[in-house]
Protein backbone atom coordinates (compact mmCIF):
# COMPACT_ATOMS: atom_id res chain seq x y z
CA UNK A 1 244.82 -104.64 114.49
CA UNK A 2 242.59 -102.79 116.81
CA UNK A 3 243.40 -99.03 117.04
CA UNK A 4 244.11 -98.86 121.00
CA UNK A 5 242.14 -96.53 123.27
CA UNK A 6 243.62 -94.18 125.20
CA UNK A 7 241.62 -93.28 128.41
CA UNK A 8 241.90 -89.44 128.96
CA UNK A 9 241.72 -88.75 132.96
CA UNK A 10 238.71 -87.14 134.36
CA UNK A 11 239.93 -83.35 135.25
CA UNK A 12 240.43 -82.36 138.82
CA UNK A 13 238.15 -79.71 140.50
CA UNK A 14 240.87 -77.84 142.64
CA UNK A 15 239.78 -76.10 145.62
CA UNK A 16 240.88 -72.91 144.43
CA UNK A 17 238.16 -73.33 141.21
CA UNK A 18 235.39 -73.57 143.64
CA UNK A 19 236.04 -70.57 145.73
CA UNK A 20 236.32 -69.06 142.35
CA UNK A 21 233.37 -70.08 141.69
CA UNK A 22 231.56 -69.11 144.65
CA UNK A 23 232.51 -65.59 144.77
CA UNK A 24 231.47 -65.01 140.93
CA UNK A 25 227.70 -66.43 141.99
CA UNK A 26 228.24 -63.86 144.74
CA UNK A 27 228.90 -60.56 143.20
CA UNK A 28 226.40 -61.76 140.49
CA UNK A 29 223.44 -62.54 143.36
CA UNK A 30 224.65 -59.37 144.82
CA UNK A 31 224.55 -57.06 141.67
CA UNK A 32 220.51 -58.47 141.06
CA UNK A 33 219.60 -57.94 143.85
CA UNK A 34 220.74 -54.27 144.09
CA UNK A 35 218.86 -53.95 140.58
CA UNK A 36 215.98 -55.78 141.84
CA UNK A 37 215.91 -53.81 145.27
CA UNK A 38 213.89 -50.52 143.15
CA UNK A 39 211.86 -52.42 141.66
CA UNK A 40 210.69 -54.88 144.72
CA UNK A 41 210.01 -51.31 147.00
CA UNK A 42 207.94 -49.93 144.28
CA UNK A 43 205.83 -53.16 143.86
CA UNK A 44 205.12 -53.41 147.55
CA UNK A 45 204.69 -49.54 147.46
CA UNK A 46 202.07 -49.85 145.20
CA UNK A 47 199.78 -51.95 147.37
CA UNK A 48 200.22 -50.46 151.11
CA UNK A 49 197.09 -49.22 152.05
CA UNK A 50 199.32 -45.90 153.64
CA UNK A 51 201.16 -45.16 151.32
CA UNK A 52 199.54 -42.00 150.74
CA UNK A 53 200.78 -40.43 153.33
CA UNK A 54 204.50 -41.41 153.22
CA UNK A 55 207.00 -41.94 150.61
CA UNK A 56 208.20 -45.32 152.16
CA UNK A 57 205.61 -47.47 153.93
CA UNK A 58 208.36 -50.17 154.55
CA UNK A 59 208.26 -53.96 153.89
CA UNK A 60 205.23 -56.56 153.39
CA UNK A 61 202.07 -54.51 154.26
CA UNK A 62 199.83 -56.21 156.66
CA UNK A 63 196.82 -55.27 154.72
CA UNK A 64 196.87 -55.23 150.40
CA UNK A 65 194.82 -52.48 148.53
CA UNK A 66 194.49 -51.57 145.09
CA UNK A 67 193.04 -48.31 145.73
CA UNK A 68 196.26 -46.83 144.52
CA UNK A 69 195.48 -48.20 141.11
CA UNK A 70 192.11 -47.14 140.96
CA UNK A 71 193.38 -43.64 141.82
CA UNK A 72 194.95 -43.09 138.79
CA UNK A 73 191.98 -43.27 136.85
CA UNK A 74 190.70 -40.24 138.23
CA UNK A 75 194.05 -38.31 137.28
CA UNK A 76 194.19 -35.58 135.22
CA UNK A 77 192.05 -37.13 131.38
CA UNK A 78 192.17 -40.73 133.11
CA UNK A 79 195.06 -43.21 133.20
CA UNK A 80 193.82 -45.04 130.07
CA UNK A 81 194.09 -41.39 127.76
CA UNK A 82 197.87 -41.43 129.10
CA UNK A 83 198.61 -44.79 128.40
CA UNK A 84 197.38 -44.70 124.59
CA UNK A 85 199.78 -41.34 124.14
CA UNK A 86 202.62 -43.12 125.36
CA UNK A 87 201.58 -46.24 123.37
CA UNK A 88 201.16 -44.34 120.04
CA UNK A 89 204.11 -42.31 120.01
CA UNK A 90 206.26 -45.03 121.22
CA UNK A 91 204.90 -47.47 118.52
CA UNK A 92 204.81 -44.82 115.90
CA UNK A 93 208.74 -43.94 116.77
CA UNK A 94 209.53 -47.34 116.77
CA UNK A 95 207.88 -48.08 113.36
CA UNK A 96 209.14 -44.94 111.98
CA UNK A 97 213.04 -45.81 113.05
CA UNK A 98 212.72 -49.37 112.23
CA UNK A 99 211.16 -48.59 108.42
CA UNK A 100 213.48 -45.53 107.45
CA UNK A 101 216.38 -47.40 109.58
CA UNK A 102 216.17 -49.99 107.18
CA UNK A 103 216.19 -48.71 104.28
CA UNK A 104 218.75 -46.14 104.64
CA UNK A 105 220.80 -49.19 106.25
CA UNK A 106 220.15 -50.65 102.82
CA UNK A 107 221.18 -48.26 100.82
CA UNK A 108 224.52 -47.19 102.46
CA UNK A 109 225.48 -51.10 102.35
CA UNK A 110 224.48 -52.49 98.82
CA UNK A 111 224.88 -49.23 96.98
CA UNK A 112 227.84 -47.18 95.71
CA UNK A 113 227.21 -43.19 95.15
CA UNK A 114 229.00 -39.95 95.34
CA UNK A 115 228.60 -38.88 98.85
CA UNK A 116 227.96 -41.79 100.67
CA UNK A 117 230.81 -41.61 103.09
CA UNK A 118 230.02 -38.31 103.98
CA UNK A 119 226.26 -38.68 103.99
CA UNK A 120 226.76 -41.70 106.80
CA UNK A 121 229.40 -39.39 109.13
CA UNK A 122 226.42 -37.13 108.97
CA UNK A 123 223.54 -39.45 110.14
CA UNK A 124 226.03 -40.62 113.08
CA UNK A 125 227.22 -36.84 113.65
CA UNK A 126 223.65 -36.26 115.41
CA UNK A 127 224.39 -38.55 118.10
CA UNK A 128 226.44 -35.87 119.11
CA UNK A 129 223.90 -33.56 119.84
CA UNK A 130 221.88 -32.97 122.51
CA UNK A 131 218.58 -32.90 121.76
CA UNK A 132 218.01 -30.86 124.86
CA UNK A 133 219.80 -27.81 122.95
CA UNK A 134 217.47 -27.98 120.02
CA UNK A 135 213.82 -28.45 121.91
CA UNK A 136 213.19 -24.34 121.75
CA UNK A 137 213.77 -24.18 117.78
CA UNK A 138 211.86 -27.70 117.20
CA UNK A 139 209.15 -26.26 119.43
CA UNK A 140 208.57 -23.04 117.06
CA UNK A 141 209.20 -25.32 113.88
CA UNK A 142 206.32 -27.69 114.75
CA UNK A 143 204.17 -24.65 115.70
CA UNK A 144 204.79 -23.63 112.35
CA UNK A 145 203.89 -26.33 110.58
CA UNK A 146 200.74 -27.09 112.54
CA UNK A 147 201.99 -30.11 114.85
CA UNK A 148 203.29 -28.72 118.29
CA UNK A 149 201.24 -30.51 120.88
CA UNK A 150 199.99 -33.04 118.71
CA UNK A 151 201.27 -37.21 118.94
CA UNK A 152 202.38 -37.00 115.60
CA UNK A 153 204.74 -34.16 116.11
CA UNK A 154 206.23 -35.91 119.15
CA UNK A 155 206.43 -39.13 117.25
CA UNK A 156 208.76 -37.18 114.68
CA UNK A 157 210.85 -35.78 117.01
CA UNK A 158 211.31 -38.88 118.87
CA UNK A 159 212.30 -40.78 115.16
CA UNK A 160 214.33 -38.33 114.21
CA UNK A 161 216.99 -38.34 116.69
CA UNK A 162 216.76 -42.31 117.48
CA UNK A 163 217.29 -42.71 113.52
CA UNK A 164 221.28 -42.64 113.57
CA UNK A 165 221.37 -45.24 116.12
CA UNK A 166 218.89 -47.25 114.12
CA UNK A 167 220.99 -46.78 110.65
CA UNK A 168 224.22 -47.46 112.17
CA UNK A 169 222.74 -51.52 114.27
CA UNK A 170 220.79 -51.80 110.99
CA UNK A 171 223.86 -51.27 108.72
CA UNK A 172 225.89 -53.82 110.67
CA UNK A 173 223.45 -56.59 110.33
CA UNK A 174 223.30 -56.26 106.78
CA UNK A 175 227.39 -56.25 106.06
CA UNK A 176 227.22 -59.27 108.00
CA UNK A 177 224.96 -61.44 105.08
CA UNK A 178 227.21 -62.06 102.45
CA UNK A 179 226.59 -60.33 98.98
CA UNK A 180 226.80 -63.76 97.39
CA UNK A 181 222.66 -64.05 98.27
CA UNK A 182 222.32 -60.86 96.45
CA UNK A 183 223.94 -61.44 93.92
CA UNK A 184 221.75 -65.26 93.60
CA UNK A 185 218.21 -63.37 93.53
CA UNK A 186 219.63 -61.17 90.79
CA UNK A 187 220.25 -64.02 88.71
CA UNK A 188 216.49 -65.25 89.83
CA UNK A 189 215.22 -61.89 88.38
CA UNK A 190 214.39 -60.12 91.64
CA UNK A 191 214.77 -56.52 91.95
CA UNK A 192 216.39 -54.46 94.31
CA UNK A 193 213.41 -54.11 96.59
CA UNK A 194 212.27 -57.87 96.30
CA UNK A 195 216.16 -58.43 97.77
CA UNK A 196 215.62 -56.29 100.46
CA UNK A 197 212.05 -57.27 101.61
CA UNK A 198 212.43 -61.09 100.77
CA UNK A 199 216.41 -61.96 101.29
CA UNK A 200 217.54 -59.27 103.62
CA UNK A 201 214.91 -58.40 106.22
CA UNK A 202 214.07 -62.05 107.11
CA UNK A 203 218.35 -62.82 107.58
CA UNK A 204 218.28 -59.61 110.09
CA UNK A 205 215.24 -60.11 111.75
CA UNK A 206 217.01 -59.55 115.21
CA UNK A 207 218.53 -56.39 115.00
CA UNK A 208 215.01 -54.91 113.57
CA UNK A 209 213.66 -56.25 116.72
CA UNK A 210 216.27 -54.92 118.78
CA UNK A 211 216.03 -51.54 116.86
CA UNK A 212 212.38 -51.43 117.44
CA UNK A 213 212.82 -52.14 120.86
CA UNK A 214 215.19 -50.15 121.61
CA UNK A 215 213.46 -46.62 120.36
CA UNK A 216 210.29 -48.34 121.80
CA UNK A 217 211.53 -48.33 125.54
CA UNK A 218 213.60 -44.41 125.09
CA UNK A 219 210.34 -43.06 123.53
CA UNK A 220 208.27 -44.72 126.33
CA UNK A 221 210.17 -43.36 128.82
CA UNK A 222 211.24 -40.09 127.26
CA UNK A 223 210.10 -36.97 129.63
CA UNK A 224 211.69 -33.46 128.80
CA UNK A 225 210.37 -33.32 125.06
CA UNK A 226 207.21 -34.79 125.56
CA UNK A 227 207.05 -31.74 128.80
CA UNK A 228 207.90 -28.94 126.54
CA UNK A 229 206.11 -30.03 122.99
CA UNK A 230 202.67 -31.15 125.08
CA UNK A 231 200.42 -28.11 126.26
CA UNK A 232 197.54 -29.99 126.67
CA UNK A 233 197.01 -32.16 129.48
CA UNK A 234 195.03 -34.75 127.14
CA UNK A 235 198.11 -35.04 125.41
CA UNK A 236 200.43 -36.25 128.38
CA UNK A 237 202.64 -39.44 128.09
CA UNK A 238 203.01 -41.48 131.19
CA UNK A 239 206.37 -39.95 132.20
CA UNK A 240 204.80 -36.25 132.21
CA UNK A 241 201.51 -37.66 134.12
CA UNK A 242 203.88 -39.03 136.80
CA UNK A 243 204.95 -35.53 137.36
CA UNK A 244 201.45 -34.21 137.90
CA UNK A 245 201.04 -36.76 140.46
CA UNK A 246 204.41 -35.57 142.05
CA UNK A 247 203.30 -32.41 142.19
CA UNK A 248 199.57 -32.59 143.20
CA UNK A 249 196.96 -29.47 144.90
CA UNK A 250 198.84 -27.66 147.10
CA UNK A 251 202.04 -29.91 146.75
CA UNK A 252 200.88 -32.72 147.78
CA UNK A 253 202.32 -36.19 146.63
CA UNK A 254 200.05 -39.40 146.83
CA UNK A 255 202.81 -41.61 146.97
CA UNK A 256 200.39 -44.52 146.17
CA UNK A 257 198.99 -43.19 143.22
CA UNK A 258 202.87 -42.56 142.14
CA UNK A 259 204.06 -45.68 143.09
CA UNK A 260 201.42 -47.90 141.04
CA UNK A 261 201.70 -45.41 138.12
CA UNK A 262 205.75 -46.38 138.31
CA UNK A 263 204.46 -49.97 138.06
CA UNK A 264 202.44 -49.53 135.05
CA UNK A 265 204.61 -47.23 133.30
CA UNK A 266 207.17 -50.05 133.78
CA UNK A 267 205.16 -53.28 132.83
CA UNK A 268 205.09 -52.70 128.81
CA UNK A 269 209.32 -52.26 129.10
CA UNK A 270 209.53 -55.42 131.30
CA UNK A 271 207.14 -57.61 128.74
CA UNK A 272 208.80 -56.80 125.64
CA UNK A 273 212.40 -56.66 127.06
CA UNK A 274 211.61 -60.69 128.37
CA UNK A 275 209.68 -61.79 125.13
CA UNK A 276 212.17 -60.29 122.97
CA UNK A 277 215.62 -61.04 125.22
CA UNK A 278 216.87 -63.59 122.43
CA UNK A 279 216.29 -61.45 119.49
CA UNK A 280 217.98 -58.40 121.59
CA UNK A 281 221.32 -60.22 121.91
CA UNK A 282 221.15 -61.98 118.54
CA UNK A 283 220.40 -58.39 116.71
CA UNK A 284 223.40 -56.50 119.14
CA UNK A 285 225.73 -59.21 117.59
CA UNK A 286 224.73 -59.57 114.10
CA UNK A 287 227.69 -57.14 112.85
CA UNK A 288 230.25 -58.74 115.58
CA UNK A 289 231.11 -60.94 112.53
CA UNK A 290 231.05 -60.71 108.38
CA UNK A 291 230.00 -63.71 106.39
């Protein structure tokens, strides 16, 4: 006997569901655009021929120039100088937080010791403070030891206080693999490191990615430190040769040059934040779940 089929009918769109529907597209059109609105004034900014001379030239210039971005080579050491001190201390923070991120993340997850509960309150404890109220004492303490206004004193400033958040997304993603895998590459011989470099790191992928990114794009754009440690002009980071511009001979602001040098300061954040979108969300979830 043939089982009989039961014929499930379609589902009715309501009118109600499409209004619904409607307005959500609506808010969400209207909510990109007012995040897109910045960014499209600066572009077109950028590339008005007189915008020199005011801070908002207004809509589609009738005539395109790029003299704007050839300005800012003549700024200050030259645009490129800037760009590699914001490249190398971002990169270097990001490496730094990502490496020491890890394997502190490792540690507090596979491993059992005296202290560790109190050891991880006080990683996260320096979330809670400013690092605005501590710039004057880490400003003699790197003059002491030979780094104030150097890259790799900024770097280290910049890792250490984007380390807790680091520890704590890194620690999620690993109580999220099961110990079970550990416990499998014992039994093959492998060694605590061997687990961590050859298990671990390839399972959380994503959230190393999103860690690196993450202290990548606040030590890009990170101003007030990189103001206060950097005496030397040859030393600037974008964000602090945007200022000069700002506040040019005499006070005068070349709101062209500023304007393209907002567009290249904010190309590098836009690339990586698009190449690397799916390993973002995948790494901020990794610890939504265990197992």
């Amino acid at each position: 006997m043939s089982a009989a089929i039961v014929q499930v009918p379609p589902a009715r769109w309501r009118p109600g569901q499409a209004l619904i529907v409607w307005i959500y597209y609506a808010v969400c059109g209207a909510i990109t655009l007012a995040f897109l609105f910045p960014i499209a004034w600066v572009l077109f900014s950028s590339v008005h021929a007189n915008a020199g001379s005011v801070p908002s030239p207004g809509w589609l210039p009738a005539t395109l120039t790029w003299e704007n971005y050839a300005a800012l080579a003549n700024v200050g050491s030259g645009l490129w100088r800037y760009l590699g001190n914001s490249v190398a201390v971002a990169v270097g923070s990001a490496l730094g937080v990502a490496i020491i991120g890890s394997l502190a993340a490792y540690g507090f997850s596979r491993f059992r010791f005296v202290g560790r509960r109190l050891a991880f309150i006080l990683v996260l404890a320096a979330i809670m403070v400013p690092f605005q109220t501590v710039l004057t004492p880490l400003f003699i303490v790197l003059r002491l030891i030979g780094l104030q206004n150097s890259l790799v004193g900024l770097g280290l400033v910049y890792t250490t206080f984007h380390l807790p958040l680091g520890v704590m997304i890194m620690l999620a993603a690993f109580d999220a693999v099961p110990r079970s895998l550990d416990e499998a590459a014992m039994i093959d011989g492998a060694g605590p490191a061997a687990i961590l470099l050859r298990v671990l790191l390839p399972l959380v992928a994503p959230s190393l990615v999103t860690v690196m990114l993450i202290n990548f794009i606040a030590s890009w754009n990170e101003f007030l430190a990189a103001l206060i440690l950097m005496t030397d002009q040859s030393n600037y980071t974008m964000p602090v040769m945007l200022v000069t511009i700002s506040f040019g001979y005499l006070g005068a602001v070349d709101w062209g040059a500023l304007q393209a040098g907002t567009v290249i300061t904010m190309l590098p954040c836009l690339a990586l934040t698009v190449a690397f979108q799916r390993y973002y969300v995948q790494g901020l979830l990794a610890g939504a779940t265990k197992g």
